[in-house]
Protein backbone atom coordinates (compact mmCIF):
# COMPACT_ATOMS: atom_id res chain seq x y z
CA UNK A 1 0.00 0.00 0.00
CA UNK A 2 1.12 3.66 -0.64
CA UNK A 3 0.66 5.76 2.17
CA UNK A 4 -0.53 9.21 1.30
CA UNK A 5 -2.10 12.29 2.90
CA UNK A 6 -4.20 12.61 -0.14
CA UNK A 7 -5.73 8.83 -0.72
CA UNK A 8 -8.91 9.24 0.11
CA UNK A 9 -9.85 11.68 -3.10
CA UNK A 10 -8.92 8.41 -5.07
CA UNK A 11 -12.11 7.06 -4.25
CA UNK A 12 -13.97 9.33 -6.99
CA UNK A 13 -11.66 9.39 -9.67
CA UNK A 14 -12.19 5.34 -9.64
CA UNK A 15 -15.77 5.67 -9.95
CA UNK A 16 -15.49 8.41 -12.37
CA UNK A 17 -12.67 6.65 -15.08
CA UNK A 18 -13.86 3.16 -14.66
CA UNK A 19 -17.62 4.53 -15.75
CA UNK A 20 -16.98 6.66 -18.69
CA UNK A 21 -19.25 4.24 -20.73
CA UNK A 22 -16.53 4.18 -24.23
CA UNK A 23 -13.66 3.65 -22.43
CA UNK A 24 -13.62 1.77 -19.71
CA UNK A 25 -11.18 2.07 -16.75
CA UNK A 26 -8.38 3.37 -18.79
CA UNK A 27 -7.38 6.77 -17.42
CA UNK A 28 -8.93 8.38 -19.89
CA UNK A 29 -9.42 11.31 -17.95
CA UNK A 30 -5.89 11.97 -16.97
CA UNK A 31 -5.43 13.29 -20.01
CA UNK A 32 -4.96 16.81 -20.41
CA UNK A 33 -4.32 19.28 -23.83
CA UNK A 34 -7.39 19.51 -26.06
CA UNK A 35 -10.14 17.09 -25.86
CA UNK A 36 -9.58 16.63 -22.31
CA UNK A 37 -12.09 15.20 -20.53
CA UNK A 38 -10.66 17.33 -18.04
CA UNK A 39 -11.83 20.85 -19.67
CA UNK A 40 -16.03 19.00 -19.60
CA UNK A 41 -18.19 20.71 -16.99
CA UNK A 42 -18.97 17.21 -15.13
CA UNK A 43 -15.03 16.77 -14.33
CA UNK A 44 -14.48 20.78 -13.37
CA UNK A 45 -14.43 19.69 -9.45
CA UNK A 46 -11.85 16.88 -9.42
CA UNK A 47 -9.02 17.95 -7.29
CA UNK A 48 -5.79 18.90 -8.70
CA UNK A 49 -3.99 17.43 -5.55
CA UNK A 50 -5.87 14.25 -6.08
CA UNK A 51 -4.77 13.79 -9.74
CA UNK A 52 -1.32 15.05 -8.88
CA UNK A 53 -1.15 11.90 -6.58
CA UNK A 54 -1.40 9.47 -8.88
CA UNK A 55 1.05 10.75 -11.24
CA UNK A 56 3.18 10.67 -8.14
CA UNK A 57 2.66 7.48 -7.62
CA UNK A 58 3.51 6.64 -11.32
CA UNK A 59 6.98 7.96 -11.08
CA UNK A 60 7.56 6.32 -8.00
CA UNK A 61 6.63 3.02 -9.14
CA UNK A 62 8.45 3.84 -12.30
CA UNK A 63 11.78 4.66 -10.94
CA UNK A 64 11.77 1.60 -8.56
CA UNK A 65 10.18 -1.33 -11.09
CA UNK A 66 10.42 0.42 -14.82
CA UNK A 67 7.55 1.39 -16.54
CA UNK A 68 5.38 -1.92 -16.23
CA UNK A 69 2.16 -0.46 -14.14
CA UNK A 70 -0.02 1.69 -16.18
CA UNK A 71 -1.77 4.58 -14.51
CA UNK A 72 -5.10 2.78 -14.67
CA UNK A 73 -3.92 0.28 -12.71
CA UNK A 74 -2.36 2.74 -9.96
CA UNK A 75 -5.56 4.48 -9.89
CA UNK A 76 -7.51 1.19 -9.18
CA UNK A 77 -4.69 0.13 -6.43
CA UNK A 78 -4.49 3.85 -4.96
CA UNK A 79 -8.47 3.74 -4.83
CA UNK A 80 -8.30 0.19 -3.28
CA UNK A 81 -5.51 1.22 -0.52
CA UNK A 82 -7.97 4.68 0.10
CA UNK A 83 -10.75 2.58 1.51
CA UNK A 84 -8.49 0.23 3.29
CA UNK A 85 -6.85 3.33 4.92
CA UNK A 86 -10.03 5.10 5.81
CA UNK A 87 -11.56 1.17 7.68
CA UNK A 88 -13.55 -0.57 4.87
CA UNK A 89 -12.40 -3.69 3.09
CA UNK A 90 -9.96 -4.58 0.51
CA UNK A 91 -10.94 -6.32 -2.54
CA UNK A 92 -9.79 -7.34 -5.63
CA UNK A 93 -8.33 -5.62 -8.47
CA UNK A 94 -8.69 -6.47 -11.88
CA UNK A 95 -5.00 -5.62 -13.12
CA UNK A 96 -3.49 -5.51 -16.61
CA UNK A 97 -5.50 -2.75 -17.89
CA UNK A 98 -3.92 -0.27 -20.30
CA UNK A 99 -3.74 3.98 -20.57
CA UNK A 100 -6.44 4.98 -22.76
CA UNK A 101 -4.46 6.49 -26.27
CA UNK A 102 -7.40 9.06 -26.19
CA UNK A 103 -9.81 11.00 -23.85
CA UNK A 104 -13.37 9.75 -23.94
CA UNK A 105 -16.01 11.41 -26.62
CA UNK A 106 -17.95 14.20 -24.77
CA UNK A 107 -20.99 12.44 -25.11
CA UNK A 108 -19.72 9.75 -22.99
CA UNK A 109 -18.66 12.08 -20.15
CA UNK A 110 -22.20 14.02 -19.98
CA UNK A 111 -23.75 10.46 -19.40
CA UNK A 112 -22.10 10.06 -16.22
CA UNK A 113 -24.93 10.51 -13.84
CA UNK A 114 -25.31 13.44 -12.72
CA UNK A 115 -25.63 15.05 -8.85
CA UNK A 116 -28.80 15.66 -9.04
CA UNK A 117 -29.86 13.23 -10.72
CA UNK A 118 -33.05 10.65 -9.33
CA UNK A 119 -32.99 7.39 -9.06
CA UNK A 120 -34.60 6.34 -12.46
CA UNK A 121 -32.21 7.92 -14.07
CA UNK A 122 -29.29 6.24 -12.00
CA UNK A 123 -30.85 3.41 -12.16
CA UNK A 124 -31.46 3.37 -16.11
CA UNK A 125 -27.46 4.20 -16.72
CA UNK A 126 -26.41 1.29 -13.83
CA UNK A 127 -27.99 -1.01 -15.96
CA UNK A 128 -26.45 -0.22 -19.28
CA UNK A 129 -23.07 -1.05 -17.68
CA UNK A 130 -24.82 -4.36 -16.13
CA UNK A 131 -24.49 -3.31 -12.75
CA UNK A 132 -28.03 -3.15 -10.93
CA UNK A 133 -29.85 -1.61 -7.65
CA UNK A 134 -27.37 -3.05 -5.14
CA UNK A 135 -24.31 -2.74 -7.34
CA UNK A 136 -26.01 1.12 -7.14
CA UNK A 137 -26.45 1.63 -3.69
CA UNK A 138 -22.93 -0.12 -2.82
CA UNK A 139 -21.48 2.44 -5.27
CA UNK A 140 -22.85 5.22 -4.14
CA UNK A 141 -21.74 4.48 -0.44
CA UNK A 142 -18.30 5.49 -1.84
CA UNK A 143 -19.61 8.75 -0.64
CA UNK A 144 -18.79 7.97 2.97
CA UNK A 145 -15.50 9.21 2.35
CA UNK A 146 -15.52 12.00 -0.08
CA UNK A 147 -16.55 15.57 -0.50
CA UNK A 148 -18.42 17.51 -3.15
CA UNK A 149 -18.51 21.37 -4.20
CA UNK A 150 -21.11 23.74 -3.20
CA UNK A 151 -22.41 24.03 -6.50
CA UNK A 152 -22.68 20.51 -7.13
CA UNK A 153 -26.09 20.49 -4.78
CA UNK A 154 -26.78 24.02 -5.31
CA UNK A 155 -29.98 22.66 -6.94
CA UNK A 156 -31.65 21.60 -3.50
CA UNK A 157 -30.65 25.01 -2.10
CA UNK A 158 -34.48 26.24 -2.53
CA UNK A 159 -35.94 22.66 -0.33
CA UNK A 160 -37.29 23.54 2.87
CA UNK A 161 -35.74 21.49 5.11
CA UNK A 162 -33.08 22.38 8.22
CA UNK A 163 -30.18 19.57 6.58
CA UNK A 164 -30.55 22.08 3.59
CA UNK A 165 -30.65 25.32 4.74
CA UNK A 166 -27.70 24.15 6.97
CA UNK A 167 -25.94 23.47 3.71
CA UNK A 168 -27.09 26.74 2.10
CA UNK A 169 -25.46 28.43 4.77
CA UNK A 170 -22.40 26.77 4.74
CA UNK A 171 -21.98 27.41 1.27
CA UNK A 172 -23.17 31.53 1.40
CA UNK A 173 -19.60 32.72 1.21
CA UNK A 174 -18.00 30.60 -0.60
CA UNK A 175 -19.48 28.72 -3.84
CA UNK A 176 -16.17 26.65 -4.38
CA UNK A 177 -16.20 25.32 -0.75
CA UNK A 178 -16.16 21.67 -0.48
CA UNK A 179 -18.27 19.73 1.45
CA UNK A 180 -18.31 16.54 3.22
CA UNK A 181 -20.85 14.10 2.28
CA UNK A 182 -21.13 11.69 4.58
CA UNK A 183 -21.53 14.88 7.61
CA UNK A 184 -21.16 12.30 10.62
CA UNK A 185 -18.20 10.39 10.10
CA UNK A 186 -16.26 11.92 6.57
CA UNK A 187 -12.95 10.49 7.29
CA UNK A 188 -13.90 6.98 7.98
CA UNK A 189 -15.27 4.41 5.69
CA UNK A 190 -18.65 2.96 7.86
CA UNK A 191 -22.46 2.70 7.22
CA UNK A 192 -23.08 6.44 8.41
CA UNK A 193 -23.70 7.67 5.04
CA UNK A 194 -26.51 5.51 4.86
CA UNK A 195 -27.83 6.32 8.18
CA UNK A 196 -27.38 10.10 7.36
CA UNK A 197 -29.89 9.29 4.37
CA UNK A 198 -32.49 7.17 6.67
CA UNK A 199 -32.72 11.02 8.36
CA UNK A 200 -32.52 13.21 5.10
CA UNK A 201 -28.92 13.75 5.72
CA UNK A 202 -27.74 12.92 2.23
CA UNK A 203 -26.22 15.99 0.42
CA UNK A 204 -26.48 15.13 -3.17
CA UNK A 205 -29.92 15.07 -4.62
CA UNK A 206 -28.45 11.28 -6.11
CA UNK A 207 -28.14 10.44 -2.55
CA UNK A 208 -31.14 11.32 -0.81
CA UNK A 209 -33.11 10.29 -3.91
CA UNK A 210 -31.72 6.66 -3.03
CA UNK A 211 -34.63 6.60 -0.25
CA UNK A 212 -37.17 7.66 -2.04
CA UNK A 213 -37.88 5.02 -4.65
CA UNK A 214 -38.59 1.32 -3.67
CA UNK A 215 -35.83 -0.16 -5.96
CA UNK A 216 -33.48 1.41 -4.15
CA UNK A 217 -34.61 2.07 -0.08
CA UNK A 218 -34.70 -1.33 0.47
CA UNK A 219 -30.81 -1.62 -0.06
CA UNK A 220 -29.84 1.51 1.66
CA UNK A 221 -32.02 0.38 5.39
CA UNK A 222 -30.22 -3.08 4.43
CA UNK A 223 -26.72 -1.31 4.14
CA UNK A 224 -27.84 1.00 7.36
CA UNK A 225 -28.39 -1.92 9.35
CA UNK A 226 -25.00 -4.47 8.60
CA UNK A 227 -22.04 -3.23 7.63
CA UNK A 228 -20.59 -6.17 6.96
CA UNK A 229 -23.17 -6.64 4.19
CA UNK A 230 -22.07 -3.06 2.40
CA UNK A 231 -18.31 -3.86 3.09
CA UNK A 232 -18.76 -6.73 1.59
CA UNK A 233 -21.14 -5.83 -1.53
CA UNK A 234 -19.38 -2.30 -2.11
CA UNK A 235 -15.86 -4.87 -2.53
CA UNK A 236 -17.91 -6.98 -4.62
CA UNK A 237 -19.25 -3.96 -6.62
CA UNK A 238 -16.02 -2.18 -7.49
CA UNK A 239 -14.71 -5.29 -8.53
CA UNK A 240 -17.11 -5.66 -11.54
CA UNK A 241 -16.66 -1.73 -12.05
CA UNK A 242 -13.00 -2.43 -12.47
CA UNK A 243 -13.53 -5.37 -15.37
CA UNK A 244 -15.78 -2.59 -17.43
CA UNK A 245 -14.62 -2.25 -20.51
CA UNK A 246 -15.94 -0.52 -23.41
CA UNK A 247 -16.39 -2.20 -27.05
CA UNK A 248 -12.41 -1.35 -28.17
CA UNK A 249 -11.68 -3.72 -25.27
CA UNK A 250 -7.89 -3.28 -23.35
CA UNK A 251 -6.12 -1.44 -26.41
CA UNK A 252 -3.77 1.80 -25.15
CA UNK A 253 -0.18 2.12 -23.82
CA UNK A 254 1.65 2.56 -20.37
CA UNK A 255 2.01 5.98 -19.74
CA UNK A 256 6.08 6.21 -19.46
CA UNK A 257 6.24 9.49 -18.85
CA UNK A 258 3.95 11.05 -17.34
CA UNK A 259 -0.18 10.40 -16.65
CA UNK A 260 -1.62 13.28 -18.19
CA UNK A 261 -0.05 12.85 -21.97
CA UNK A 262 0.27 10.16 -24.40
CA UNK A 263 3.79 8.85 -25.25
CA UNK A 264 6.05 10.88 -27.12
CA UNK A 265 3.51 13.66 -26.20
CA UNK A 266 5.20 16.89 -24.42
CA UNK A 267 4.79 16.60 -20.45
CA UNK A 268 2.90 19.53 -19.01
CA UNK A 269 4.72 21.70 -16.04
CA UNK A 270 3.22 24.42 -14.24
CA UNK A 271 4.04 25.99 -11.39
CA UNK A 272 0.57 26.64 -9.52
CA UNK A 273 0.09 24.82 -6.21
CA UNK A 274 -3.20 23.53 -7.62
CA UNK A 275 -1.90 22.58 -11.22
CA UNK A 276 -0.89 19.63 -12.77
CA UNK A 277 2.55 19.04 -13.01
CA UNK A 278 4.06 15.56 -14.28
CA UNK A 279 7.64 13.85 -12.67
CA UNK A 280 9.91 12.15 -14.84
């Protein structure tokens, strides 16, 4: 395991490169210049320092073993190690994969669900990806570790509701704050986030929504109830999101130099704290 001050945002970059419908879990999204999947309005929010890390990672695995681990795989492992690190479960990692030679189409990256989306509509895209209303739920619980931006749940800013004006509030002087989603226990990986929804605690509207249709309650007061169930489910579940591929099946490269460019591409330096830089 890599141990790392800044694990636990690996948890949503998984979720977000191994679901990228075309693709697959390829790193697609590491990818910066033009076409970057980067520069799309759902992927605005990832954190620099979060990306950052697994290029770190990459040259440190690199410089000790040669360039034999592609950056999809380190972002599976780091995301693997995050949960460990934060109390849940380990599980298996489909390894092998290769760096995507390409970022995804656009149209692939707008049908990631959405923040605000219900639970039709999450349902509906689960299922084109063969994963169904537990593999859903068990997902989702990811969120017991990781934090969103203000104006990813601006939309429920108008509900009437104490949780929500609480969350208005929070977010009145600063738009680009980020917020904890599970608000109990957001540095531990436990069944609170589910217990935070049984009490309209959930701060995306893709969370709470998760209690309010029968396809999908069930599993969250199952999940609320034994945690040994989700631990187990949410290991089972990110294995089969790890073995998602999309119709071009495992074609791509091992990013040699650097995560965010293509080999034989120029690296990208910069020299803001919040930028991407890439290590030889």
């Amino acid at each position: 395991m890599v141990k790392n001050k800044y694990l636990r945002p690996c948890q949503c970059i998984e979720s977000i490169i191994c679901f990228v419908v075309v693709q697959g879990c390829d790193a697609s999204v590491l990818l910066t210049g033009d076409g970057s999947e980067l520069q799309l309005p759902p992927n605005l929010t990832l954190q620099p320092r979060a990306l950052q890390l697994i290029e770190s990672i990459r040259a440190q695995v690199h410089a000790a073993c040669g360039p034999v681990v592609s950056c999809a795989d380190i972002t599976a492992l780091a995301t693997r190690d995050a949960v460990a690190f934060s109390g849940g479960q380990g599980y298996d990692v489909p390894l092998g994969r290769l760096d995507s030679l390409a970022p995804a189409p656009s149209s692939a990256v707008f049908d990631l669900p959405q923040a605000s989306s219900n639970a039709t509509t999450l349902i509906d895209v689960f299922q084109t990806r063969n994963l169904d209303n537990v593999d859903l739920v068990a997902l989702s619980g990811g969120h017991t570790i990781g934090k969103g931006h203000c104006s990813s749940f601006s939309n429920r800013f108008s509900e009437d509701s104490a949780f929500v004006r609480s969350l208005a509030s929070n977010c009145s002087s600063d738009f680009n704050r980020l917020q904890d989603l599970d608000v109990t226990t957001p540095d531990v990986f436990d069944i609170k986030y589910f217990t935070n929804l049984q009490q309209g605690k959930g701060v995306f509207t893709s969370d709470q929504k998760l209690t309010a249709d029968w396809r999908t309650e069930w599993v969250v007061n199952g999940f609320a109830g034994n945690h040994w169930w989700f631990f187990g489910q949410f290991a089972a579940s990110m294995t089969k999101l790890g073995n998602l591929q999309g119709p071009q099946g495992n074609v791509g490269e091992i990013r040699r130099n650097s995560c965010f460019v293509r080999n034989g591409q120029s690296i990208l330096t910069t020299t803001s704290d919040e930028g991407l830089a890439a290590s030889a």
